[in-house]
PDB file of N, CA and C in Angstrom:
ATOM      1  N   UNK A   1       0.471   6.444   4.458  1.00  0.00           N
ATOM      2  CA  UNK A   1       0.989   5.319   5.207  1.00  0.00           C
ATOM      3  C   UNK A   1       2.412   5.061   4.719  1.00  0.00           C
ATOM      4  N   UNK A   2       3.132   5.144   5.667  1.00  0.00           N
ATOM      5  CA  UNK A   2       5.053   5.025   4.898  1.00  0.00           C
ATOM      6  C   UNK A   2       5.178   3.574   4.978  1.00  0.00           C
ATOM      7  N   UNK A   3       6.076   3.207   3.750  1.00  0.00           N
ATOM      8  CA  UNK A   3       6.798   1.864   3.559  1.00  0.00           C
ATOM      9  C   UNK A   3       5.533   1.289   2.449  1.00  0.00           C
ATOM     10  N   UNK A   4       4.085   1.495   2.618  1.00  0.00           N
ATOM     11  CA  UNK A   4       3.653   0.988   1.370  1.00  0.00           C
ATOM     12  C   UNK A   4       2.749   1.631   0.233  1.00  0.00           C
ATOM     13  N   UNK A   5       2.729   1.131  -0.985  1.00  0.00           N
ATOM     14  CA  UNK A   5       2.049   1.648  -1.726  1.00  0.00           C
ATOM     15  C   UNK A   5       0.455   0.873  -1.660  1.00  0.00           C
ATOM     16  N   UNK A   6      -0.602   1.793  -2.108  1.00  0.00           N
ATOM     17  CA  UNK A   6      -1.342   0.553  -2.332  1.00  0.00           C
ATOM     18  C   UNK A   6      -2.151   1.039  -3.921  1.00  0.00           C
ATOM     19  N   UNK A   7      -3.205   0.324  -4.542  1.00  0.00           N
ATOM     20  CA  UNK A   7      -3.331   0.421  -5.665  1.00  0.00           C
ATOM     21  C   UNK A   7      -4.233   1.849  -5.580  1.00  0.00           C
ATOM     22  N   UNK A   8      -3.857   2.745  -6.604  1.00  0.00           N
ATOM     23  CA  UNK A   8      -5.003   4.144  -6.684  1.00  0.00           C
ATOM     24  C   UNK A   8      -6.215   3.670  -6.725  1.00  0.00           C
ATOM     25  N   UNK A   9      -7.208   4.670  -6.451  1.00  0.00           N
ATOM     26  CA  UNK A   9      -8.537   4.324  -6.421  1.00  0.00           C
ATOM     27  C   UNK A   9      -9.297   3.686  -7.886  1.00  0.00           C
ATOM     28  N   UNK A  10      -8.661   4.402  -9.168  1.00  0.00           N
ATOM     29  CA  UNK A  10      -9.040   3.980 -10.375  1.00  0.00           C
ATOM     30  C   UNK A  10      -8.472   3.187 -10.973  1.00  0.00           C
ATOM     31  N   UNK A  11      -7.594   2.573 -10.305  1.00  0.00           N
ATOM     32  CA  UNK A  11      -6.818   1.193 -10.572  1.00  0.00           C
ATOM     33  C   UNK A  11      -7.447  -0.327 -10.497  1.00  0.00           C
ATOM     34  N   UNK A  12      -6.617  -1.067 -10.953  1.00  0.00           N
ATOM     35  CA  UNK A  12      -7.361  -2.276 -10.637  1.00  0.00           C
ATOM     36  C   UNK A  12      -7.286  -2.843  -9.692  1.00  0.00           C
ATOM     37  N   UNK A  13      -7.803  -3.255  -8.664  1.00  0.00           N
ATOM     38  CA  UNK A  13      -7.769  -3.561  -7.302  1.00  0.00           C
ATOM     39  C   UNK A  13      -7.445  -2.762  -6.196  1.00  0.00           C
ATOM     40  N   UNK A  14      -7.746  -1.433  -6.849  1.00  0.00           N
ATOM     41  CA  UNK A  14      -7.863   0.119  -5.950  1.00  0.00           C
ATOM     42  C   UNK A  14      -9.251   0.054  -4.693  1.00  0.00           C
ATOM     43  N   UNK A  15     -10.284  -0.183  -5.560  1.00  0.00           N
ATOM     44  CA  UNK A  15     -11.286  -0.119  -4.433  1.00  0.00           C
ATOM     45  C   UNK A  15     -11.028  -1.382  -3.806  1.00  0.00           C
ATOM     46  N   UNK A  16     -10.871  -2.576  -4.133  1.00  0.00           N
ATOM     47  CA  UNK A  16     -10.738  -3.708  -3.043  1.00  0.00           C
ATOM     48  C   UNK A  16      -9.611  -3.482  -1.632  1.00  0.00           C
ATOM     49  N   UNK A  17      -8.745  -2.707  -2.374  1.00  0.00           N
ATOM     50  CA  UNK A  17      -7.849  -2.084  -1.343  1.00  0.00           C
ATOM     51  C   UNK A  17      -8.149  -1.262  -0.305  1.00  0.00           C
ATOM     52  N   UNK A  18      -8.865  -0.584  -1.026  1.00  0.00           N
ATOM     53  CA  UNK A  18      -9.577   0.745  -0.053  1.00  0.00           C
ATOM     54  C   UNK A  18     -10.602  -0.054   0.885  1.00  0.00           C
ATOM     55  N   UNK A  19     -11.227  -0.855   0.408  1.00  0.00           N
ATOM     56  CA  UNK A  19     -12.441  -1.458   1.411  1.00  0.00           C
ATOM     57  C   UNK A  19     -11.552  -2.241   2.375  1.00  0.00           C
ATOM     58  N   UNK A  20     -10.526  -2.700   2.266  1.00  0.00           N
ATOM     59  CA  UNK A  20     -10.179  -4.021   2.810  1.00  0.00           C
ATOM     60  C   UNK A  20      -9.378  -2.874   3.918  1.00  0.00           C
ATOM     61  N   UNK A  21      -8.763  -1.803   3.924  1.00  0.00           N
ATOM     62  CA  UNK A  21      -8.526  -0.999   4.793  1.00  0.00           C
ATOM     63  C   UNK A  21      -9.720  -0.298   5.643  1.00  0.00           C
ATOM     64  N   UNK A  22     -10.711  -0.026   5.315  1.00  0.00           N
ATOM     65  CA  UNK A  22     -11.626   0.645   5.495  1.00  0.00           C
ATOM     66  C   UNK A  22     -11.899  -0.440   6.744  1.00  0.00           C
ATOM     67  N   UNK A  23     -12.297  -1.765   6.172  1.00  0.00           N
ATOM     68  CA  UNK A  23     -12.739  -2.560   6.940  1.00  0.00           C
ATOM     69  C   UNK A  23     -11.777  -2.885   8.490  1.00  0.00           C
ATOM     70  N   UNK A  24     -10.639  -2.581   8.150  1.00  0.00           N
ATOM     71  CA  UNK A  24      -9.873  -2.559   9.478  1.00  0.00           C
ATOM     72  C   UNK A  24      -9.904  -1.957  10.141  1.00  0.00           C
ATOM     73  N   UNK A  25      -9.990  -0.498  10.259  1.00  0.00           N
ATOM     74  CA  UNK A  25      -9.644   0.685  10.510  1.00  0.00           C
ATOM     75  C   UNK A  25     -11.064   1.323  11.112  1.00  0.00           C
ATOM     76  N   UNK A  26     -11.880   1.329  10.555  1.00  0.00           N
ATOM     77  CA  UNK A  26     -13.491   2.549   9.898  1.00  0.00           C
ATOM     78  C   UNK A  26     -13.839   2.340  11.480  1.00  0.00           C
ATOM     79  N   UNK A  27     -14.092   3.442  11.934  1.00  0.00           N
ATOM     80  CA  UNK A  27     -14.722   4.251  13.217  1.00  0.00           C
ATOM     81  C   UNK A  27     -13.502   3.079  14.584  1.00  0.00           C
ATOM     82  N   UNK A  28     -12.663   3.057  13.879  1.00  0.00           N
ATOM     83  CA  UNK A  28     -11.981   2.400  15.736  1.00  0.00           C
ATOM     84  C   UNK A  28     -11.095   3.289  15.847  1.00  0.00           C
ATOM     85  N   UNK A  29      -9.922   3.839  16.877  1.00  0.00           N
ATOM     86  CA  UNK A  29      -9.381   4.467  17.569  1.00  0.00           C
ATOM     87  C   UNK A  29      -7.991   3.802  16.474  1.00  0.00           C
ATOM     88  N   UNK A  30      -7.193   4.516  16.016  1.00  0.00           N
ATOM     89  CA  UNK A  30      -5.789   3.948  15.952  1.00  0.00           C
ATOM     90  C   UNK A  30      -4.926   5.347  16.388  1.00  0.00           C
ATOM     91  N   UNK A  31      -3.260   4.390  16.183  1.00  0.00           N
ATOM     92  CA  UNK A  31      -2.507   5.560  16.713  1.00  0.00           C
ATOM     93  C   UNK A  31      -1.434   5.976  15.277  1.00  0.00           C
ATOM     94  N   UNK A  32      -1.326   6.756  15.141  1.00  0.00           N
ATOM     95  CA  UNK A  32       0.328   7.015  13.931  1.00  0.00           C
ATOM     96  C   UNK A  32       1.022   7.476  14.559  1.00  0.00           C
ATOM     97  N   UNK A  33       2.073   6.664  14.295  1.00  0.00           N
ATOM     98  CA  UNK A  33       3.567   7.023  14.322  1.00  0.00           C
ATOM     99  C   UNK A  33       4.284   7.638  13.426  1.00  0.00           C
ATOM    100  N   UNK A  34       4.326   9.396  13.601  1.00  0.00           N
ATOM    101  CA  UNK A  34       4.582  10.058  12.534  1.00  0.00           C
ATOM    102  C   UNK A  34       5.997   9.586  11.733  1.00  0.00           C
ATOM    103  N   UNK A  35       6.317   9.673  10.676  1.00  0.00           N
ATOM    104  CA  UNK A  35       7.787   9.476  10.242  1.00  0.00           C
ATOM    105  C   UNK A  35       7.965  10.639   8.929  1.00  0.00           C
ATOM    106  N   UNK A  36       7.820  11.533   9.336  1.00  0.00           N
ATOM    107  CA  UNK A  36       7.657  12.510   8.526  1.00  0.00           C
ATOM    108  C   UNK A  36       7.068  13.056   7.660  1.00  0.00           C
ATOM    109  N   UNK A  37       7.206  13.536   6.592  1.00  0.00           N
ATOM    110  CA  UNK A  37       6.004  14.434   5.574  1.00  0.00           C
ATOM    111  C   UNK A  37       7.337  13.765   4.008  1.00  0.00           C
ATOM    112  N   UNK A  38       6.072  13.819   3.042  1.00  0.00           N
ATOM    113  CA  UNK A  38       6.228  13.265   1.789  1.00  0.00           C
ATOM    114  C   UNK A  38       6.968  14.286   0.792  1.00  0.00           C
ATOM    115  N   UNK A  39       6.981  14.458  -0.434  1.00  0.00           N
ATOM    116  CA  UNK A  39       7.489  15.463  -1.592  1.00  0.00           C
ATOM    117  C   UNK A  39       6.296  16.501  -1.358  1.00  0.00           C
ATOM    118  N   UNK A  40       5.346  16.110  -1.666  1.00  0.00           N
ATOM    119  CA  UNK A  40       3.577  16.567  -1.373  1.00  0.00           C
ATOM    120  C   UNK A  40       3.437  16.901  -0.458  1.00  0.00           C
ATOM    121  N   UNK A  41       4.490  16.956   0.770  1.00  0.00           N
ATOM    122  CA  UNK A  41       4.022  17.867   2.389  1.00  0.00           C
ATOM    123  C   UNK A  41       2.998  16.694   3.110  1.00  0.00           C
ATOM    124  N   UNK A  42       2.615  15.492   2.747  1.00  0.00           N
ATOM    125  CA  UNK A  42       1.655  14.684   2.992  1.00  0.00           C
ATOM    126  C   UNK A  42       2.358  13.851   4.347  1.00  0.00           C
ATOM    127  N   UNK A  43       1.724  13.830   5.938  1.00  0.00           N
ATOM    128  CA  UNK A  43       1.819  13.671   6.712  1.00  0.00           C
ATOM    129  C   UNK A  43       2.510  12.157   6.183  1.00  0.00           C
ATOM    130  N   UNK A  44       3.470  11.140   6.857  1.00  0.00           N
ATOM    131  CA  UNK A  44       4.044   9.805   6.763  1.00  0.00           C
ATOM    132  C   UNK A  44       3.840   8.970   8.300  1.00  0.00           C
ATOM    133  N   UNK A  45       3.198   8.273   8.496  1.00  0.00           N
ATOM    134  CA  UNK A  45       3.457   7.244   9.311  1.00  0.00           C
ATOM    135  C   UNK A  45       3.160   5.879   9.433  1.00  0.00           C
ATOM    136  N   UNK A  46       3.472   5.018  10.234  1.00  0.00           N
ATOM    137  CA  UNK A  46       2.637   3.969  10.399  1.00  0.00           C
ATOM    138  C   UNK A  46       1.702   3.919  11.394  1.00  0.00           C
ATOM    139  N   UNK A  47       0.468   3.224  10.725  1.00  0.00           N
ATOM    140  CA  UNK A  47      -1.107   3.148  11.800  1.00  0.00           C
ATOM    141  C   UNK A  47      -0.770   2.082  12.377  1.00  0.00           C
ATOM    142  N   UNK A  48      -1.459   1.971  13.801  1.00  0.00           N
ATOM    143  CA  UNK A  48      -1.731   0.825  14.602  1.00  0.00           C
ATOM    144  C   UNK A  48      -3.053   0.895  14.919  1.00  0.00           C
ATOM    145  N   UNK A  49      -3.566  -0.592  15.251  1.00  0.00           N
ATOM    146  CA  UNK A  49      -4.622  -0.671  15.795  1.00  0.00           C
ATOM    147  C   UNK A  49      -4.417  -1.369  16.887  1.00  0.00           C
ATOM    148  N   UNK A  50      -4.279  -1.047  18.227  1.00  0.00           N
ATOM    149  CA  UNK A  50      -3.532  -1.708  19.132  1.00  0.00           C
ATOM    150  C   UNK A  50      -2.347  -1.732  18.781  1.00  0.00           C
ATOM    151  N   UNK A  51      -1.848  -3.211  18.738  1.00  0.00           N
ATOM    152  CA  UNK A  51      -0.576  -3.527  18.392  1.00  0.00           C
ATOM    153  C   UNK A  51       0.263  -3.754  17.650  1.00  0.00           C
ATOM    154  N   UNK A  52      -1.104  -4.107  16.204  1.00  0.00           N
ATOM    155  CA  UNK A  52      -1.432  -4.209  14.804  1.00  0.00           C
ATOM    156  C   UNK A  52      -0.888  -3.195  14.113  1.00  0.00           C
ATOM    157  N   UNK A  53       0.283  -3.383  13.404  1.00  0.00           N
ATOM    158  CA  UNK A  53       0.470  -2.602  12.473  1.00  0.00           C
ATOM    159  C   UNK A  53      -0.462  -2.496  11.210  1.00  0.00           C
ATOM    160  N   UNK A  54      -0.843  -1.678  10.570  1.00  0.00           N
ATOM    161  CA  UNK A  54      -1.624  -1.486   9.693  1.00  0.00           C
ATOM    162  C   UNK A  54      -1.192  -1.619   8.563  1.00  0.00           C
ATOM    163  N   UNK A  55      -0.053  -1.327   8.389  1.00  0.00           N
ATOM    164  CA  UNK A  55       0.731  -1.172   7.238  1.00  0.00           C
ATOM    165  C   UNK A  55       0.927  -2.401   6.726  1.00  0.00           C
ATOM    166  N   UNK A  56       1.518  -3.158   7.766  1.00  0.00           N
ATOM    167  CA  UNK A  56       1.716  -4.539   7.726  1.00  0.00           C
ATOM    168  C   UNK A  56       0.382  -5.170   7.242  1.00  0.00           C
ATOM    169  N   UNK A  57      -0.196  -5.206   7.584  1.00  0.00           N
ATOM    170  CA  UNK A  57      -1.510  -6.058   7.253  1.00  0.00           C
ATOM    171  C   UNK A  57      -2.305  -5.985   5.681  1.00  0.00           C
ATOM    172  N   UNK A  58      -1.672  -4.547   5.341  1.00  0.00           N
ATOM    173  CA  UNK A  58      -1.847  -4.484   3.999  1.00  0.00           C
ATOM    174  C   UNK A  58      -0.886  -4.954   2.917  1.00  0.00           C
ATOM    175  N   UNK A  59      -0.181  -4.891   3.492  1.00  0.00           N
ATOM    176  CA  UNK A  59       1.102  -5.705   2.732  1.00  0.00           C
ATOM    177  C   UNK A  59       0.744  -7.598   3.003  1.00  0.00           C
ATOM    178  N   UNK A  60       0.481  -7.789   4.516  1.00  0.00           N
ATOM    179  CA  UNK A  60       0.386  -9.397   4.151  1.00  0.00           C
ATOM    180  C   UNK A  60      -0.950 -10.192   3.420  1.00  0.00           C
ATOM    181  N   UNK A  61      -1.958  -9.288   3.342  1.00  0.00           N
ATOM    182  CA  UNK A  61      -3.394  -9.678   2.986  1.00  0.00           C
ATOM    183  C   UNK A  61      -3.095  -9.463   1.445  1.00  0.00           C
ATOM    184  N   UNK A  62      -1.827  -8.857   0.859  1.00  0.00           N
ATOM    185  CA  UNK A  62      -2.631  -8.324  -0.652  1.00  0.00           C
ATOM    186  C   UNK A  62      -2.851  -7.116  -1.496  1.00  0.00           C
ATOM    187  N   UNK A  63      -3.126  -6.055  -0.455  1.00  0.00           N
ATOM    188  CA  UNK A  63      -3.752  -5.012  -0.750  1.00  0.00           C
ATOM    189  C   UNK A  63      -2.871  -4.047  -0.966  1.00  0.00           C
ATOM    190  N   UNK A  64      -1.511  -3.640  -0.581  1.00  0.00           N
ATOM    191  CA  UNK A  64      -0.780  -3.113  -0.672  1.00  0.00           C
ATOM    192  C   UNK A  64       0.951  -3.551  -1.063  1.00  0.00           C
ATOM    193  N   UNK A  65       1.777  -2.922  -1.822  1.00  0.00           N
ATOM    194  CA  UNK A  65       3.466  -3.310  -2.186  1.00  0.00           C
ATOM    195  C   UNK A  65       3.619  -2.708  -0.876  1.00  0.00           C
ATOM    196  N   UNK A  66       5.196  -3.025  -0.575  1.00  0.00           N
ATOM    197  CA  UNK A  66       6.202  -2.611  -0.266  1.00  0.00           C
ATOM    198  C   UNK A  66       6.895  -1.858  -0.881  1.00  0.00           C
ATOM    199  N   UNK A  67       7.255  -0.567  -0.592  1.00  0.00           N
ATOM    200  CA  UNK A  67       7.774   0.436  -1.045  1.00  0.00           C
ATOM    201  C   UNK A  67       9.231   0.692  -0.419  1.00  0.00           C
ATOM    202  N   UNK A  68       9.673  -0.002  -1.549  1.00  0.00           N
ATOM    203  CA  UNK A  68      10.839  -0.405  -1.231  1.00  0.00           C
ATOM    204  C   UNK A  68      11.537   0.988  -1.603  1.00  0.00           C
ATOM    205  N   UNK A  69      11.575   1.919  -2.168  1.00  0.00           N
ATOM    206  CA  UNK A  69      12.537   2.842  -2.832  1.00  0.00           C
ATOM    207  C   UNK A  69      12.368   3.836  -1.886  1.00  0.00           C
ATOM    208  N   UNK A  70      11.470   3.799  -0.935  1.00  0.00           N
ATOM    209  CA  UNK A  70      11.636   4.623   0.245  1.00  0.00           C
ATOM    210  C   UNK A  70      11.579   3.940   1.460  1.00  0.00           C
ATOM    211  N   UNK A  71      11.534   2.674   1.824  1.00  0.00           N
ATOM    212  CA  UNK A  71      11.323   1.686   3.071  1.00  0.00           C
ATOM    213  C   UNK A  71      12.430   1.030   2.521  1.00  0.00           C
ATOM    214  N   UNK A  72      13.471   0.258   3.546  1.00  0.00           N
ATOM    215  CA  UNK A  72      14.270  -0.634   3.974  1.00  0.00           C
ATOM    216  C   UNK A  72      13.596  -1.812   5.266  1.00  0.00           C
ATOM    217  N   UNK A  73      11.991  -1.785   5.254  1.00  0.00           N
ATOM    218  CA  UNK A  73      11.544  -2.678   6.434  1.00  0.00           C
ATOM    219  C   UNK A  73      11.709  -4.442   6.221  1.00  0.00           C
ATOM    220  N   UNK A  74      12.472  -4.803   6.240  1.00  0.00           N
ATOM    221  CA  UNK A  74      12.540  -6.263   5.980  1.00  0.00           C
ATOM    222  C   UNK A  74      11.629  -6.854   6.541  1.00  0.00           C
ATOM    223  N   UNK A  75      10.533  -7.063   7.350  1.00  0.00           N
ATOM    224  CA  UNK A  75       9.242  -7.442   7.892  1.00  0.00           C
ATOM    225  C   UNK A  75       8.424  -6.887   6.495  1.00  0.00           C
ATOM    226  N   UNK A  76       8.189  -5.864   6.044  1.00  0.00           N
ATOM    227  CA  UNK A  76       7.566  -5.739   4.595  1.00  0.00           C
ATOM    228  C   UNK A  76       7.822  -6.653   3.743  1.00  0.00           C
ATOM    229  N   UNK A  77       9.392  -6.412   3.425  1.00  0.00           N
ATOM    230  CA  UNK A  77       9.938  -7.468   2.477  1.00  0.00           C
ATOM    231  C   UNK A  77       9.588  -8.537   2.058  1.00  0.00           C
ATOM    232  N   UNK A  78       9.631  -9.157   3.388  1.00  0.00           N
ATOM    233  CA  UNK A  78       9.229 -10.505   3.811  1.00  0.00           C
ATOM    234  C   UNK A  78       8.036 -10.462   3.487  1.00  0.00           C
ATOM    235  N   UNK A  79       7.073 -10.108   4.355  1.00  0.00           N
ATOM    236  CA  UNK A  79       5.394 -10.428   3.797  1.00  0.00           C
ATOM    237  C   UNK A  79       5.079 -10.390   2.558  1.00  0.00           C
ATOM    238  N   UNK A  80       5.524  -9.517   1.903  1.00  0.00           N
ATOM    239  CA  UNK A  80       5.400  -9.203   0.269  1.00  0.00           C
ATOM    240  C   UNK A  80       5.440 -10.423  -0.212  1.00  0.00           C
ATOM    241  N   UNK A  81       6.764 -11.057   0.127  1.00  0.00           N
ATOM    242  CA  UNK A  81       7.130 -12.383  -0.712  1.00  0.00           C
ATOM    243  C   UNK A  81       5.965 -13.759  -0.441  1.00  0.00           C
ATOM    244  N   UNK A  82       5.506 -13.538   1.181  1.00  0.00           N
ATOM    245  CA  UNK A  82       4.709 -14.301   1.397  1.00  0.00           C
ATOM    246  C   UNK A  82       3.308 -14.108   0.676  1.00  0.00           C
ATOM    247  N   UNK A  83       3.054 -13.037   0.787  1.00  0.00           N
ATOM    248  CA  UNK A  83       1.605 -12.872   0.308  1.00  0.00           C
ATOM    249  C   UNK A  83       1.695 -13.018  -1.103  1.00  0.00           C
ATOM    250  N   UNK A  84       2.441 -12.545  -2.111  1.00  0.00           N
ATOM    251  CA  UNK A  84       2.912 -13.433  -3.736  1.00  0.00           C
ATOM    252  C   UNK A  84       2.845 -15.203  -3.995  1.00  0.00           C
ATOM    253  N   UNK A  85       3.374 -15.602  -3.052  1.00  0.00           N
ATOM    254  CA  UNK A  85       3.794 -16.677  -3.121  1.00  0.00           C
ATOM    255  C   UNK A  85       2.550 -17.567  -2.356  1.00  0.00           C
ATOM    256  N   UNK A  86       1.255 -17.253  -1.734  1.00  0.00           N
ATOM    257  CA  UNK A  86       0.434 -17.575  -1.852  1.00  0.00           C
ATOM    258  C   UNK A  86      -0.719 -16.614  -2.570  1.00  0.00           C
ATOM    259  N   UNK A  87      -0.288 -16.097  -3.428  1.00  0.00           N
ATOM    260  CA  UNK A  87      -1.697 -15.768  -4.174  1.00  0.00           C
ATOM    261  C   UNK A  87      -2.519 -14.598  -3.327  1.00  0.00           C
ATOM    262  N   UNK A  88      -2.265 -14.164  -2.505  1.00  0.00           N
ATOM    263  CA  UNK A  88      -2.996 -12.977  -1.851  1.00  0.00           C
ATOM    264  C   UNK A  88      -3.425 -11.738  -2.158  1.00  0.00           C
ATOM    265  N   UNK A  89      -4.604 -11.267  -2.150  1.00  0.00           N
ATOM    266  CA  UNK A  89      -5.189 -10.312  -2.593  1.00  0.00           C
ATOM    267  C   UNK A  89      -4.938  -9.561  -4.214  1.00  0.00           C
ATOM    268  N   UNK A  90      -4.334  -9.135  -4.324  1.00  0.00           N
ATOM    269  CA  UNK A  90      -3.806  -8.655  -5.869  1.00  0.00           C
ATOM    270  C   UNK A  90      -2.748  -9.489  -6.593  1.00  0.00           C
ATOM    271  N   UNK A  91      -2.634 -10.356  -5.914  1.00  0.00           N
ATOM    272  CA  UNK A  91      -1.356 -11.299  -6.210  1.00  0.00           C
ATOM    273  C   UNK A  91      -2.055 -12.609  -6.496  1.00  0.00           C
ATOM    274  N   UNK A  92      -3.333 -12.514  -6.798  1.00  0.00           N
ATOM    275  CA  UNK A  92      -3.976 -13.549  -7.274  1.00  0.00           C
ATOM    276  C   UNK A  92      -3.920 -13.293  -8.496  1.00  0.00           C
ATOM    277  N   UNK A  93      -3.768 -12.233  -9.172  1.00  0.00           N
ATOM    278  CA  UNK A  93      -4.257 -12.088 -10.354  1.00  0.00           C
ATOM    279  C   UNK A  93      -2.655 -11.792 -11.133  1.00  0.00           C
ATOM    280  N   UNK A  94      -2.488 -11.874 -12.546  1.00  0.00           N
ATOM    281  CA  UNK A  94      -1.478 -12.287 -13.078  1.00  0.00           C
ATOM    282  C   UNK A  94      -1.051 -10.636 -13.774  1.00  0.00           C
ATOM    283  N   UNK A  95       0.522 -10.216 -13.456  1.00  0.00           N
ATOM    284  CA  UNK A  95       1.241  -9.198 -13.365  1.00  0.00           C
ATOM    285  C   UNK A  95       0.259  -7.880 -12.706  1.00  0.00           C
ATOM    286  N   UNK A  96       0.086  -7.847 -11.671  1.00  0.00           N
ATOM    287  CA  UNK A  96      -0.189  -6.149 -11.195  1.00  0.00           C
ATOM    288  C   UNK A  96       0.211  -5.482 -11.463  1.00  0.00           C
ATOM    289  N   UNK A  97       0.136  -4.255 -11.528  1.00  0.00           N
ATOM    290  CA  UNK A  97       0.671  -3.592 -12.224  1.00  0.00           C
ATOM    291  C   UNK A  97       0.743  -1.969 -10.577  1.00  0.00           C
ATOM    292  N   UNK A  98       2.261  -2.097 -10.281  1.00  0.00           N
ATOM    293  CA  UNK A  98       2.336  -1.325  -9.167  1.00  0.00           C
ATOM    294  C   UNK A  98       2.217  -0.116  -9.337  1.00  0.00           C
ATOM    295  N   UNK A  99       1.536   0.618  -7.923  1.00  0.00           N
ATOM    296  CA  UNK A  99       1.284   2.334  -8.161  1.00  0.00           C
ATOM    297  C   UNK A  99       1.993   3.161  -8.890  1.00  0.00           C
ATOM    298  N   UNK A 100       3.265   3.260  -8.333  1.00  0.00           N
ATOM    299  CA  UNK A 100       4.047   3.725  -9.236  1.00  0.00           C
ATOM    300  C   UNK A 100       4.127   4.088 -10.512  1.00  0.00           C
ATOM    301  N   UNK A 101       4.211   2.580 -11.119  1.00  0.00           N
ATOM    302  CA  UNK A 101       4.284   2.668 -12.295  1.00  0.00           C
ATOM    303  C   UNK A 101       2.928   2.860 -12.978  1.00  0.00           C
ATOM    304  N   UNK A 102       1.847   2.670 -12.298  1.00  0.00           N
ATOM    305  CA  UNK A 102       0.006   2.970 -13.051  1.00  0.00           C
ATOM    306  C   UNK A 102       0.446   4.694 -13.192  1.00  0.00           C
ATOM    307  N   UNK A 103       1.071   5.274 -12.182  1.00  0.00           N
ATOM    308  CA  UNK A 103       0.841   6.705 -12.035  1.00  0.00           C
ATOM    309  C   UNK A 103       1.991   7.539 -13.083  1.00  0.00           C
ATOM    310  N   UNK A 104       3.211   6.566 -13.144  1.00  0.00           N
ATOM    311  CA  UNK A 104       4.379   7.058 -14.376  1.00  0.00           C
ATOM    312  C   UNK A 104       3.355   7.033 -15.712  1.00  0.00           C
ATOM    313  N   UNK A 105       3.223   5.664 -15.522  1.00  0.00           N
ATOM    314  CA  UNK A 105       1.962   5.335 -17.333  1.00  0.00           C
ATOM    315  C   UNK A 105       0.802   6.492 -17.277  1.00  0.00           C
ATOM    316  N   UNK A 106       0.330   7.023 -16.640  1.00  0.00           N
ATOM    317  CA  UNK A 106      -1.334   7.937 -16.559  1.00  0.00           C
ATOM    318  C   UNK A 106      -0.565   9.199 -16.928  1.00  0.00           C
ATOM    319  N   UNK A 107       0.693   9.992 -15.974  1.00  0.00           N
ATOM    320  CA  UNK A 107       1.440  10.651 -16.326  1.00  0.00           C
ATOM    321  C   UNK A 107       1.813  11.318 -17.717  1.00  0.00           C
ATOM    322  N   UNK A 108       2.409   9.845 -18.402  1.00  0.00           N
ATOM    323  CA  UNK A 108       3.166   9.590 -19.656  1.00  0.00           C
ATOM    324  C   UNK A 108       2.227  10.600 -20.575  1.00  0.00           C
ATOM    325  N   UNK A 109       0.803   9.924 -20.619  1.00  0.00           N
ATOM    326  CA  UNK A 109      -0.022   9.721 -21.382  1.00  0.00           C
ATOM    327  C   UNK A 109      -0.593  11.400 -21.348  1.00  0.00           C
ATOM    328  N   UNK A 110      -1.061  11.828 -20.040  1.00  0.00           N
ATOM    329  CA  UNK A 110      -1.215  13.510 -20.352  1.00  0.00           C
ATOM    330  C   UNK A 110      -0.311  14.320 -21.159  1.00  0.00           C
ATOM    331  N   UNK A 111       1.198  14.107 -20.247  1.00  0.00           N
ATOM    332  CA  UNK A 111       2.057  14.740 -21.196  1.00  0.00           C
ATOM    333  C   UNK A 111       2.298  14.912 -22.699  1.00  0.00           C
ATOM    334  N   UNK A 112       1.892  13.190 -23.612  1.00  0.00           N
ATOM    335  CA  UNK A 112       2.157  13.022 -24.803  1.00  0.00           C
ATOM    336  C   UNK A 112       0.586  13.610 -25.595  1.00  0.00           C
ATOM    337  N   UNK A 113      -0.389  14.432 -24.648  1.00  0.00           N
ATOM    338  CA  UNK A 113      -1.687  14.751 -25.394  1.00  0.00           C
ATOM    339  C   UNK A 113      -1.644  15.660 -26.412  1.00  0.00           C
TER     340      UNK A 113
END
């Protein structure tokens, strides 16, 4: 999904993420809007469900950052700040700790074995 991150599966608030997508998405029809392929060759777009951006919805519920170092979407931006600023989904809980950086730290840690 381009523009956001959301938490890995063995992260903390990884599976709440995954369900809370699951729950949107699981057996309905959506469409992607390809926006290219990743470092990883990994297909990029944004989902709709109807009209519903998907992406969006994970970003305003909680469940997902804004990925900002590859997105410029100021509609992300924005929700991000909203969904922080009321406490939403992973943003209830005190410093998250973003994909990114869970995956630099897991990284770190093989390398230094």
């Amino acid at each position: 999904m381009s523009g956001i991150d959301s938490p890995e599966k063995k992260q903390f608030y990884g599976q709440e993420s995954n369900n809370f997508l699951a729950g949107l998405i699981y057996r309905r029809q959506v469409t992607v809007e390809m926006e290219g392929r990743d470092k990883y060759k990994r297909y990029l777009g944004k989902v709709y469900l109807k009209e519903n951006d998907i992406n969006l919805e994970m970003i305003k519920s909680g469940f997902a950052w804004h990925y900002k170092k590859y997105s410029t979407n100021s509609g992300y931006s924005d929700s991000e700040k909203l969904a922080q600023e009321n406490k939403l989904g992973l943003w209830n809980y005190e410093n998250p700790i973003a994909p990114w950086n869970y995956r630099k730290k897991k990284f770190m840690r093989r390398v230094n074995l």
